[in-house]
PDB file of N, CA and C in Angstrom:
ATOM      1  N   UNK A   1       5.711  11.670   3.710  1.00  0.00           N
ATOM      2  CA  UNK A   1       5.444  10.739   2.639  1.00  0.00           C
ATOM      3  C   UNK A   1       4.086  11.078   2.045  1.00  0.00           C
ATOM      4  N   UNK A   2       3.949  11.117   0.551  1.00  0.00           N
ATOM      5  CA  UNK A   2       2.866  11.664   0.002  1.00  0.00           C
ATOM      6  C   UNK A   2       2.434   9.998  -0.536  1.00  0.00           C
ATOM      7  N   UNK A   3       0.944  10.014  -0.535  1.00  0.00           N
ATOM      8  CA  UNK A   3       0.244   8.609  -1.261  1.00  0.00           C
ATOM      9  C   UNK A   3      -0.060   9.650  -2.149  1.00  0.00           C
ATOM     10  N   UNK A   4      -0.046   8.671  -3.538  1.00  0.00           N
ATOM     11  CA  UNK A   4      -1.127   9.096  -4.655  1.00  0.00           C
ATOM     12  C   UNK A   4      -2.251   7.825  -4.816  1.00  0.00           C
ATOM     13  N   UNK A   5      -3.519   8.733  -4.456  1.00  0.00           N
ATOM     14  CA  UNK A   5      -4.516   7.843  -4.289  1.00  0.00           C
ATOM     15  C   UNK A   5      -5.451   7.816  -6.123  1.00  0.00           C
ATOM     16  N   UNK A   6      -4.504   8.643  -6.789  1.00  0.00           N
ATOM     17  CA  UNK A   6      -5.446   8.331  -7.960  1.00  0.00           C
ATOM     18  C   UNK A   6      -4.830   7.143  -8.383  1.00  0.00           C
ATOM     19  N   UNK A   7      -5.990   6.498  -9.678  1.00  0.00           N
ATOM     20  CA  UNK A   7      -5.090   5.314 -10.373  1.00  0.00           C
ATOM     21  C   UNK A   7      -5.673   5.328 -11.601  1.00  0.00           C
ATOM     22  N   UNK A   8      -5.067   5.847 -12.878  1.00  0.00           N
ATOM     23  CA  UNK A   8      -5.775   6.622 -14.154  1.00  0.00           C
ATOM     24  C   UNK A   8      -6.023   4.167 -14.648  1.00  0.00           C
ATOM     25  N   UNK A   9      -5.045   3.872 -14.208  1.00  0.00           N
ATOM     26  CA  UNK A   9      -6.004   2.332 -14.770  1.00  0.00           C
ATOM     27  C   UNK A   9      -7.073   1.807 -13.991  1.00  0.00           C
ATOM     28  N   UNK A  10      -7.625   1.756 -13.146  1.00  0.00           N
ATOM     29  CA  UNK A  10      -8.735   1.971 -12.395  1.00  0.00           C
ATOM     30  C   UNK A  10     -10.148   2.780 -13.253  1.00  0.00           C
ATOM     31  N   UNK A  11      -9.825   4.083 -13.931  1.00  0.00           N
ATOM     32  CA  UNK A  11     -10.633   4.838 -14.198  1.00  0.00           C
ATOM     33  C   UNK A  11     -10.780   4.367 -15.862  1.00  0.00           C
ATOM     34  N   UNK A  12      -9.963   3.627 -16.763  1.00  0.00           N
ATOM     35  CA  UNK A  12     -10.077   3.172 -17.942  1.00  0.00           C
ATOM     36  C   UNK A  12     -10.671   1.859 -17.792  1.00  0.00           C
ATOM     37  N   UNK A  13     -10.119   1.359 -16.814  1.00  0.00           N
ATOM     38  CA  UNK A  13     -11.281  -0.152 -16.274  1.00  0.00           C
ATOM     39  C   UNK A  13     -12.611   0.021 -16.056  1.00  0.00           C
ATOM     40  N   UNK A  14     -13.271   1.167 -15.528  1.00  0.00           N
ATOM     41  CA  UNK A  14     -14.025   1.558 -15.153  1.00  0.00           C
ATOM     42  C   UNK A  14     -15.290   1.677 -16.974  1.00  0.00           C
ATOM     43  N   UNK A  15     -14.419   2.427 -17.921  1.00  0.00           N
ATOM     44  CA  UNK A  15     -14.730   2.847 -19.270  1.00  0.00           C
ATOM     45  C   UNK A  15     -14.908   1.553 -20.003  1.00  0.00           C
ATOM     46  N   UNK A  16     -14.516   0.466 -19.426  1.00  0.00           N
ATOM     47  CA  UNK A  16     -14.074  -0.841 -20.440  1.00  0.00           C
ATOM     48  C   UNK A  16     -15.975  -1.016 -20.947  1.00  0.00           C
ATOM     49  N   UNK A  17     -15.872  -0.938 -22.016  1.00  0.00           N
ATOM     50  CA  UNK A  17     -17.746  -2.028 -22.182  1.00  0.00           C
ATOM     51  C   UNK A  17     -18.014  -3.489 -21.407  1.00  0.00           C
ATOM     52  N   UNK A  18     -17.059  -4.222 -21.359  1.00  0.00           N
ATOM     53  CA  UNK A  18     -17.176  -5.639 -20.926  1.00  0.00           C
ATOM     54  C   UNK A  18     -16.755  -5.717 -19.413  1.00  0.00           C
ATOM     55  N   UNK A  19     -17.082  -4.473 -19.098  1.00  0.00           N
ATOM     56  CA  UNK A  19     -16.868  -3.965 -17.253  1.00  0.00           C
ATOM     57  C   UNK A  19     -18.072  -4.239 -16.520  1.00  0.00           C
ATOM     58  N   UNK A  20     -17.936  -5.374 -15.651  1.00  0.00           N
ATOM     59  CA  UNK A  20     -19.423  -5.681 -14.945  1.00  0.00           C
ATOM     60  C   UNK A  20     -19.073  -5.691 -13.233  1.00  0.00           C
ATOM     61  N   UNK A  21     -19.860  -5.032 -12.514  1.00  0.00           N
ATOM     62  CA  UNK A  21     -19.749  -4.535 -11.261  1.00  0.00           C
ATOM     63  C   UNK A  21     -20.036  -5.521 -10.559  1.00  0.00           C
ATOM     64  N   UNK A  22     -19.440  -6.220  -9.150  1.00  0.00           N
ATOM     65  CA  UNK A  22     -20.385  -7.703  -8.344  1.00  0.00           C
ATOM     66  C   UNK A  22     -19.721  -7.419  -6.893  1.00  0.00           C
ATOM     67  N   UNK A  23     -20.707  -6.689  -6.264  1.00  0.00           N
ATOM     68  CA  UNK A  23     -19.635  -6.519  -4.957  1.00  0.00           C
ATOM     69  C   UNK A  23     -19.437  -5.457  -4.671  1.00  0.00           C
ATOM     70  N   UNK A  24     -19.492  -4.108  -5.251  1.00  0.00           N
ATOM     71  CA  UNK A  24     -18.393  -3.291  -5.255  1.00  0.00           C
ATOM     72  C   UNK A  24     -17.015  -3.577  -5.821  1.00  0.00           C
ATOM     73  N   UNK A  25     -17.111  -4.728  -6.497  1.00  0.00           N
ATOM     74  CA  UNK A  25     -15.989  -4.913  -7.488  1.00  0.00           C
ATOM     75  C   UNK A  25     -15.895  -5.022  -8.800  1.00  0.00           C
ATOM     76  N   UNK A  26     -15.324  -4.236  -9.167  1.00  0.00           N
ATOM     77  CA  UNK A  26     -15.207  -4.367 -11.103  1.00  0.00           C
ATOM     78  C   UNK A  26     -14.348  -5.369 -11.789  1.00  0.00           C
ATOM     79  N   UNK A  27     -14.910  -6.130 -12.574  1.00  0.00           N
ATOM     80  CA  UNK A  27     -14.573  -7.659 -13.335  1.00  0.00           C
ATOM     81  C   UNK A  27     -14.941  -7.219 -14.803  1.00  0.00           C
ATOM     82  N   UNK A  28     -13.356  -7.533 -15.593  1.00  0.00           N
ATOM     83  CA  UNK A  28     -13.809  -7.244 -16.529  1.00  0.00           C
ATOM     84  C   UNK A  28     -13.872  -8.660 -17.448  1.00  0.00           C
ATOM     85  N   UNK A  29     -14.659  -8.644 -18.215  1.00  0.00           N
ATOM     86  CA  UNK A  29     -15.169  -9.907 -18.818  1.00  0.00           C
ATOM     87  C   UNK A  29     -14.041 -10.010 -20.051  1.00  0.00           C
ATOM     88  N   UNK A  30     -14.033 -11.162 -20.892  1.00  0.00           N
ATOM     89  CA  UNK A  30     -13.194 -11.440 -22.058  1.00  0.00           C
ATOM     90  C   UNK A  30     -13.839 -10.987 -23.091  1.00  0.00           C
ATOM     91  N   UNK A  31     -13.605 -10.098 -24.053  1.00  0.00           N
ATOM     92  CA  UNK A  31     -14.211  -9.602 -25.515  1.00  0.00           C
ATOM     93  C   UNK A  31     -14.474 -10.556 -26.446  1.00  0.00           C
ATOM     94  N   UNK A  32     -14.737 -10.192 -27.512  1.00  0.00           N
ATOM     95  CA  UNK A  32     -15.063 -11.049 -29.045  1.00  0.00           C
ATOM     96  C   UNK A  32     -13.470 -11.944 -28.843  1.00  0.00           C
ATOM     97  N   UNK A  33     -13.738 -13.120 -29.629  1.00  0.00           N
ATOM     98  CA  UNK A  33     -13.148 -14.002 -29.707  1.00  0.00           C
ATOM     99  C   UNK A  33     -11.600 -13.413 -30.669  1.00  0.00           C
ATOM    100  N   UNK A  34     -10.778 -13.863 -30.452  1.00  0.00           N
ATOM    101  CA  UNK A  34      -9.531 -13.642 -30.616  1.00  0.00           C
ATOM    102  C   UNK A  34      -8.465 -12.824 -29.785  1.00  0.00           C
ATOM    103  N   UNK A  35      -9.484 -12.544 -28.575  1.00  0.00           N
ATOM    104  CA  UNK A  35      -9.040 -11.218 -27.841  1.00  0.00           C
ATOM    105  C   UNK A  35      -8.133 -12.479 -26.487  1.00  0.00           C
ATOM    106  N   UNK A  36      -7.364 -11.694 -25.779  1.00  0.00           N
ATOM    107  CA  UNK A  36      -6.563 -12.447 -24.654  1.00  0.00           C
ATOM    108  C   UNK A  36      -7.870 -12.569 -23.693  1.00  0.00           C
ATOM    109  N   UNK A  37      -8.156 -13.202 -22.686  1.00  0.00           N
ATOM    110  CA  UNK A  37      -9.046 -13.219 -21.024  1.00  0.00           C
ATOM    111  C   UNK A  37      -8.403 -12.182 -20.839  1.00  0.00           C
ATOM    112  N   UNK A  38      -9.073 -11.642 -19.986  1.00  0.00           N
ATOM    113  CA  UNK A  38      -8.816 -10.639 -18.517  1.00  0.00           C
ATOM    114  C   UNK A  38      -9.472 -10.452 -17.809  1.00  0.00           C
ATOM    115  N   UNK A  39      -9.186 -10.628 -16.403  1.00  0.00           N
ATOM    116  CA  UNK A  39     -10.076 -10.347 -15.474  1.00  0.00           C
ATOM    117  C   UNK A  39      -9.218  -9.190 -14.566  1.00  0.00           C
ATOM    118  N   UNK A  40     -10.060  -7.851 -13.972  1.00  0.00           N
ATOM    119  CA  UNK A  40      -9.076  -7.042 -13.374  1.00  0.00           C
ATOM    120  C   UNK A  40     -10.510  -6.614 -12.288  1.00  0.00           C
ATOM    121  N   UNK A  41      -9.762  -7.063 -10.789  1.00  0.00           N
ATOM    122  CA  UNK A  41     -10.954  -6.996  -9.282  1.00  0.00           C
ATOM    123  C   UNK A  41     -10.272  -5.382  -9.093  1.00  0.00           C
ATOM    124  N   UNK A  42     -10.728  -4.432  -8.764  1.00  0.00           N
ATOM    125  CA  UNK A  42     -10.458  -2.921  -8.302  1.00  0.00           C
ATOM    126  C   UNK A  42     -11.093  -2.965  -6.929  1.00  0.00           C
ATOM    127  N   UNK A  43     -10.560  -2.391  -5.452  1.00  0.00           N
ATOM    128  CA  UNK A  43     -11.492  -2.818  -4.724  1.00  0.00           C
ATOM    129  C   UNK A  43     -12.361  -1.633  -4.776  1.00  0.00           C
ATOM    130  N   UNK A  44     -13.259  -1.910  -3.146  1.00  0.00           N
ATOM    131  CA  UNK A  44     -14.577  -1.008  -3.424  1.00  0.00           C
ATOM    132  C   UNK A  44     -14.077   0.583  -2.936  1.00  0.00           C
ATOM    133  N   UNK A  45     -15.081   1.488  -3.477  1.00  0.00           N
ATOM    134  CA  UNK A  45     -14.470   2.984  -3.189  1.00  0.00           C
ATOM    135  C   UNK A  45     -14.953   2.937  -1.358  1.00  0.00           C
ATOM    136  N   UNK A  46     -16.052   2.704  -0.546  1.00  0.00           N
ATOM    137  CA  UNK A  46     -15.775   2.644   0.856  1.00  0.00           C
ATOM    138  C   UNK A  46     -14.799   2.200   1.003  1.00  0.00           C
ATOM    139  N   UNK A  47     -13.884   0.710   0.838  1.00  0.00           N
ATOM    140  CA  UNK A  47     -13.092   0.221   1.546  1.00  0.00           C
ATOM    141  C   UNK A  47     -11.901   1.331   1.761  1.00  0.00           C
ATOM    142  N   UNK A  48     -11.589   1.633   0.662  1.00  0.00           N
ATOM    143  CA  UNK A  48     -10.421   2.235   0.488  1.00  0.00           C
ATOM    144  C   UNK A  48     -10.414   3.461   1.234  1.00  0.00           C
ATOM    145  N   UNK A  49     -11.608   4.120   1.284  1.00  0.00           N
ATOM    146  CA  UNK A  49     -11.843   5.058   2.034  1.00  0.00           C
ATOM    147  C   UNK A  49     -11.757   4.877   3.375  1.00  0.00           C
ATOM    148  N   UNK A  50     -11.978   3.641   4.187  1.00  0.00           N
ATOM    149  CA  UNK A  50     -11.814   3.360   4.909  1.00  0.00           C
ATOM    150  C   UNK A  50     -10.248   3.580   5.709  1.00  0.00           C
ATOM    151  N   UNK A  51      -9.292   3.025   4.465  1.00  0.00           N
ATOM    152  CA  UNK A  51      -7.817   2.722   4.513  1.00  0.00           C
ATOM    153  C   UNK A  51      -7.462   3.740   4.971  1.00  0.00           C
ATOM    154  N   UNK A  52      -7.431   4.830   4.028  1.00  0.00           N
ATOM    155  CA  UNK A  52      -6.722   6.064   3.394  1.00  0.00           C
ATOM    156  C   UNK A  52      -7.590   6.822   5.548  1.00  0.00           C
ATOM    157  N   UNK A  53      -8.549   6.727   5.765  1.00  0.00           N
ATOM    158  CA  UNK A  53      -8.846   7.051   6.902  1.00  0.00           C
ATOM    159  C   UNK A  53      -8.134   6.823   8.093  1.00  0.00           C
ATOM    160  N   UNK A  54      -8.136   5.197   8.307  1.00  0.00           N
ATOM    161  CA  UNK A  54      -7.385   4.841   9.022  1.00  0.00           C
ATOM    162  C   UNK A  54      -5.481   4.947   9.717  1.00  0.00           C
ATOM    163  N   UNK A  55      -5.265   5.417   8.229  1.00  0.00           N
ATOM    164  CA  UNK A  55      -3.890   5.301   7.844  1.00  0.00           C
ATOM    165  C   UNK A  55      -3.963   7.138   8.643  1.00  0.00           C
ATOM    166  N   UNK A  56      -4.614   7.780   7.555  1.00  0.00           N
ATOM    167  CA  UNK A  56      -4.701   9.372   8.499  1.00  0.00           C
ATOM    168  C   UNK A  56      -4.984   9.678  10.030  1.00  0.00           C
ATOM    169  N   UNK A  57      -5.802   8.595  10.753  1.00  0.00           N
ATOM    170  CA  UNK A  57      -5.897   9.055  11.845  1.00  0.00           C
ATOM    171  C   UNK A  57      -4.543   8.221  12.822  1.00  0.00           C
ATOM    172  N   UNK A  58      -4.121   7.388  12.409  1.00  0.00           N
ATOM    173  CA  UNK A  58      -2.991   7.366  13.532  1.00  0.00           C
ATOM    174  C   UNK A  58      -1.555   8.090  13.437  1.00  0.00           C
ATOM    175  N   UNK A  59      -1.037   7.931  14.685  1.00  0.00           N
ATOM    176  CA  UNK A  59      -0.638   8.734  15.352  1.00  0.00           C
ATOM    177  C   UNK A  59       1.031   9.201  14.312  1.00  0.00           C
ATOM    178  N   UNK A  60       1.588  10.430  13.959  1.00  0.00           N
ATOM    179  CA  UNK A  60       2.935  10.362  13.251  1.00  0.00           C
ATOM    180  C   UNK A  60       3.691   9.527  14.230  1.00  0.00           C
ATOM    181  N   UNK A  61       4.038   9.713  15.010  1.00  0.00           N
ATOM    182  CA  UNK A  61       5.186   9.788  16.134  1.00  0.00           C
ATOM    183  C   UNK A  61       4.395   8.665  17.203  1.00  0.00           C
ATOM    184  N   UNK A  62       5.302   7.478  17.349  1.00  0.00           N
ATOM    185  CA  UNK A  62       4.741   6.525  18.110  1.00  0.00           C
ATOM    186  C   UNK A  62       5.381   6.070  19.584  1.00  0.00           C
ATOM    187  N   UNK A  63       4.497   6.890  20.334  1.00  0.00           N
ATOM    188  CA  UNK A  63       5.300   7.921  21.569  1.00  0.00           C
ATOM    189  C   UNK A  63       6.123   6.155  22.250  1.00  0.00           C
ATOM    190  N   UNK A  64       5.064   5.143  22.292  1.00  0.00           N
ATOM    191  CA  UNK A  64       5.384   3.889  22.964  1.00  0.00           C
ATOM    192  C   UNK A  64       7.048   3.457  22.264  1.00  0.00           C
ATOM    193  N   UNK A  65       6.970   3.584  21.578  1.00  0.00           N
ATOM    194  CA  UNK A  65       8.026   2.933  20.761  1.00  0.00           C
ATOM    195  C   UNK A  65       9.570   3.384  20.766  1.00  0.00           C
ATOM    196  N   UNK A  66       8.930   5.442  20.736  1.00  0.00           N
ATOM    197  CA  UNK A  66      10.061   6.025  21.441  1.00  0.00           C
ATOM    198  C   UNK A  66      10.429   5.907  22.673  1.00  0.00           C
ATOM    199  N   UNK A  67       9.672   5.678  23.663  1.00  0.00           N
ATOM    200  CA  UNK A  67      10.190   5.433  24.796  1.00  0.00           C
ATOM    201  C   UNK A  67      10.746   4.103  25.134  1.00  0.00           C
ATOM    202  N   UNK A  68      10.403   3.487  24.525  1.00  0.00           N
ATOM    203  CA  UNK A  68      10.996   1.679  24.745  1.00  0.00           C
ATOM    204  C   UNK A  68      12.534   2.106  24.046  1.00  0.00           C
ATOM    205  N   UNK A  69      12.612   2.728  22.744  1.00  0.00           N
ATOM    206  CA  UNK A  69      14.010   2.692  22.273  1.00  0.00           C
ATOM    207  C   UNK A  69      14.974   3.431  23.352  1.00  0.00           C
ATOM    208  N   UNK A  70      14.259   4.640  23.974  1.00  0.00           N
ATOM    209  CA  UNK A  70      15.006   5.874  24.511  1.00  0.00           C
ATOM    210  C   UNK A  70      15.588   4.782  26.302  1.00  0.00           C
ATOM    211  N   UNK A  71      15.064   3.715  26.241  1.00  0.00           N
ATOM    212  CA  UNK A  71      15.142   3.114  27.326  1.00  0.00           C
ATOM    213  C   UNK A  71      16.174   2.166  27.200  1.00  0.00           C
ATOM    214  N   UNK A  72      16.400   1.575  26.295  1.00  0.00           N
ATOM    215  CA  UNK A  72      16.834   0.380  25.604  1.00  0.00           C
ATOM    216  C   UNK A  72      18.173   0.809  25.507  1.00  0.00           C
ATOM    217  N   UNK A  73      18.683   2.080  25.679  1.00  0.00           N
ATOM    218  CA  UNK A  73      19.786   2.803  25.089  1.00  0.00           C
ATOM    219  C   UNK A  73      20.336   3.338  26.196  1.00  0.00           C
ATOM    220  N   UNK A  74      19.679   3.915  26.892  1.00  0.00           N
ATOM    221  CA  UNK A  74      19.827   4.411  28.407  1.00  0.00           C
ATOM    222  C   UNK A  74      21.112   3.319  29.202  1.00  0.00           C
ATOM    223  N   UNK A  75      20.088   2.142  29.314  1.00  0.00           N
ATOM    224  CA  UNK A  75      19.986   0.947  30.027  1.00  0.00           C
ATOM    225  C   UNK A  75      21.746   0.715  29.433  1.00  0.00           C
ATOM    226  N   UNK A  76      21.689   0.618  28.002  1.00  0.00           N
ATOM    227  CA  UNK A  76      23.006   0.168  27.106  1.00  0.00           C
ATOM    228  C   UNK A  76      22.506  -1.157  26.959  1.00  0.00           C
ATOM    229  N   UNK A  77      21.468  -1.378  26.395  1.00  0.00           N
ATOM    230  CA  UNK A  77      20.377  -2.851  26.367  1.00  0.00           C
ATOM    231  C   UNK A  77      20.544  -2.955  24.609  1.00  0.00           C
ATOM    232  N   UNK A  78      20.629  -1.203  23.885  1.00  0.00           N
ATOM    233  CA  UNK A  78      20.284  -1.040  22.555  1.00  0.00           C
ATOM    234  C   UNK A  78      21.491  -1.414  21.650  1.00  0.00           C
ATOM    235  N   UNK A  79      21.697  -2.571  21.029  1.00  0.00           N
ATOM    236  CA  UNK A  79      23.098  -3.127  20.349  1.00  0.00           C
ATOM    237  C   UNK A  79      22.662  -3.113  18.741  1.00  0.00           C
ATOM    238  N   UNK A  80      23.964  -2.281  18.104  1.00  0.00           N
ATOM    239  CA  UNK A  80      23.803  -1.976  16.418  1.00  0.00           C
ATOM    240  C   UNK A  80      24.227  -3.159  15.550  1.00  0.00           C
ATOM    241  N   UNK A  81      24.193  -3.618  14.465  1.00  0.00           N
ATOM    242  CA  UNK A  81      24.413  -4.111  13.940  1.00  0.00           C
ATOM    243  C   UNK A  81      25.031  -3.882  12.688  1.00  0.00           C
ATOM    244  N   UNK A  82      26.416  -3.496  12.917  1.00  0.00           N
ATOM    245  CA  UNK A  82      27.371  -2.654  11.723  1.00  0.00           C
ATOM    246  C   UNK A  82      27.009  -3.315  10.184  1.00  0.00           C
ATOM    247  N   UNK A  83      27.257  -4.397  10.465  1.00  0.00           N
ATOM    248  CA  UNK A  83      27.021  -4.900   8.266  1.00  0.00           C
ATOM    249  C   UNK A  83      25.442  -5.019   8.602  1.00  0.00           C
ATOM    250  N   UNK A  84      24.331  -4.725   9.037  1.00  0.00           N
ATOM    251  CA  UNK A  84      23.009  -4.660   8.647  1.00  0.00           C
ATOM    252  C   UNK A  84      22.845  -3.081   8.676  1.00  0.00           C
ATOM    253  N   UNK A  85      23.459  -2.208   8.954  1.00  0.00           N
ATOM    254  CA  UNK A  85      23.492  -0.742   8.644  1.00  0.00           C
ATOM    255  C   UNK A  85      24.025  -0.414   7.278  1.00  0.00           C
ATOM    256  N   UNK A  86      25.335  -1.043   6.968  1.00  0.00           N
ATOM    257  CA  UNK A  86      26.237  -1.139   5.572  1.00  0.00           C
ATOM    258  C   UNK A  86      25.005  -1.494   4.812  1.00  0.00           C
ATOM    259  N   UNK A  87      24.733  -2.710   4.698  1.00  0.00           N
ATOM    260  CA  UNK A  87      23.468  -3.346   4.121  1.00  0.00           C
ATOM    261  C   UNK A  87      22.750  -2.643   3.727  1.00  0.00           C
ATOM    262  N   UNK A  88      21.829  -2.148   4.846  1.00  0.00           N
ATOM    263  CA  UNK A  88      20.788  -1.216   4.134  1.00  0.00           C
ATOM    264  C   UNK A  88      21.186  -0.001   3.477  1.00  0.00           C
ATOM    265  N   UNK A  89      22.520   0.915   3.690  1.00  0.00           N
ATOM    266  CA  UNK A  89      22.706   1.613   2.959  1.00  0.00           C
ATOM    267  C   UNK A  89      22.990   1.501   1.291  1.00  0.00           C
ATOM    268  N   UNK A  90      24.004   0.131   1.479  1.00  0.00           N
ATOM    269  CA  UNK A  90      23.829   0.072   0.330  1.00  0.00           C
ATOM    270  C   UNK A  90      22.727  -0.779  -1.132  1.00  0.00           C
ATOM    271  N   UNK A  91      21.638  -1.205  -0.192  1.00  0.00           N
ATOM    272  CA  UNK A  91      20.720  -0.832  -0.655  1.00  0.00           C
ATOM    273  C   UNK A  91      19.796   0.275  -1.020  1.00  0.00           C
ATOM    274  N   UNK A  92      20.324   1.311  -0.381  1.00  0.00           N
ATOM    275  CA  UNK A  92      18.946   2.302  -0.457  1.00  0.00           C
ATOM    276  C   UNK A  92      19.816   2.742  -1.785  1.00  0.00           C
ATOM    277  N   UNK A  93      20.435   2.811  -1.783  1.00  0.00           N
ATOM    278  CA  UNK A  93      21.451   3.751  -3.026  1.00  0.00           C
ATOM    279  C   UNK A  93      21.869   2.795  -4.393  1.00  0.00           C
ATOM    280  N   UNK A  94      21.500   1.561  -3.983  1.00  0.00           N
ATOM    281  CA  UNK A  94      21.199   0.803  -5.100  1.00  0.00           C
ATOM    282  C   UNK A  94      20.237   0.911  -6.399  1.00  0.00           C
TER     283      UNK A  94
END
């Protein structure tokens, strides 16, 4: 699974004139009168960095989880659920 960590509206928020920073967060203020409100929070570039870190250092393959299933099945403990399999298929293809 690929993330795309760019976000080209992020970077035009960034360009806005009525773009004011509080936090590490960008708020953009309401223009000359006739214009709609908007307010748009982007979070901060550490946090995210943080994420995108976190998310990279754990583990692909979640050895605990395989072994609880590989057990569960063994045992004959592990029971399918035919229309929640149907289900999701025919959701994914929805």
């Amino acid at each position: 699974m690929r993330i795309d960590l760019t976000n080209a509206a992020a970077s035009q928020i960034a360009s806005e004139p009525n773009s004011k920073q509080v936090n590490g967060q960008e708020i953009s203020s309401p223009g000359p009168a006739g214009d709609q409100d908007r307010t748009t929070l982007t979070t901060a570039q550490q946090s995210h960095s943080e994420l995108v870190s976190n998310a990279m250092a754990s583990p692909e393959i979640r050895q605990e989880l395989v072994n609880n299933l590989k057990q569960a099945i063994q045992s004959g403990n592990y029971e399918l659920d035919p229309g929640k399999i149907a289900q999701s298929i025919i959701d994914e293809h929805a």
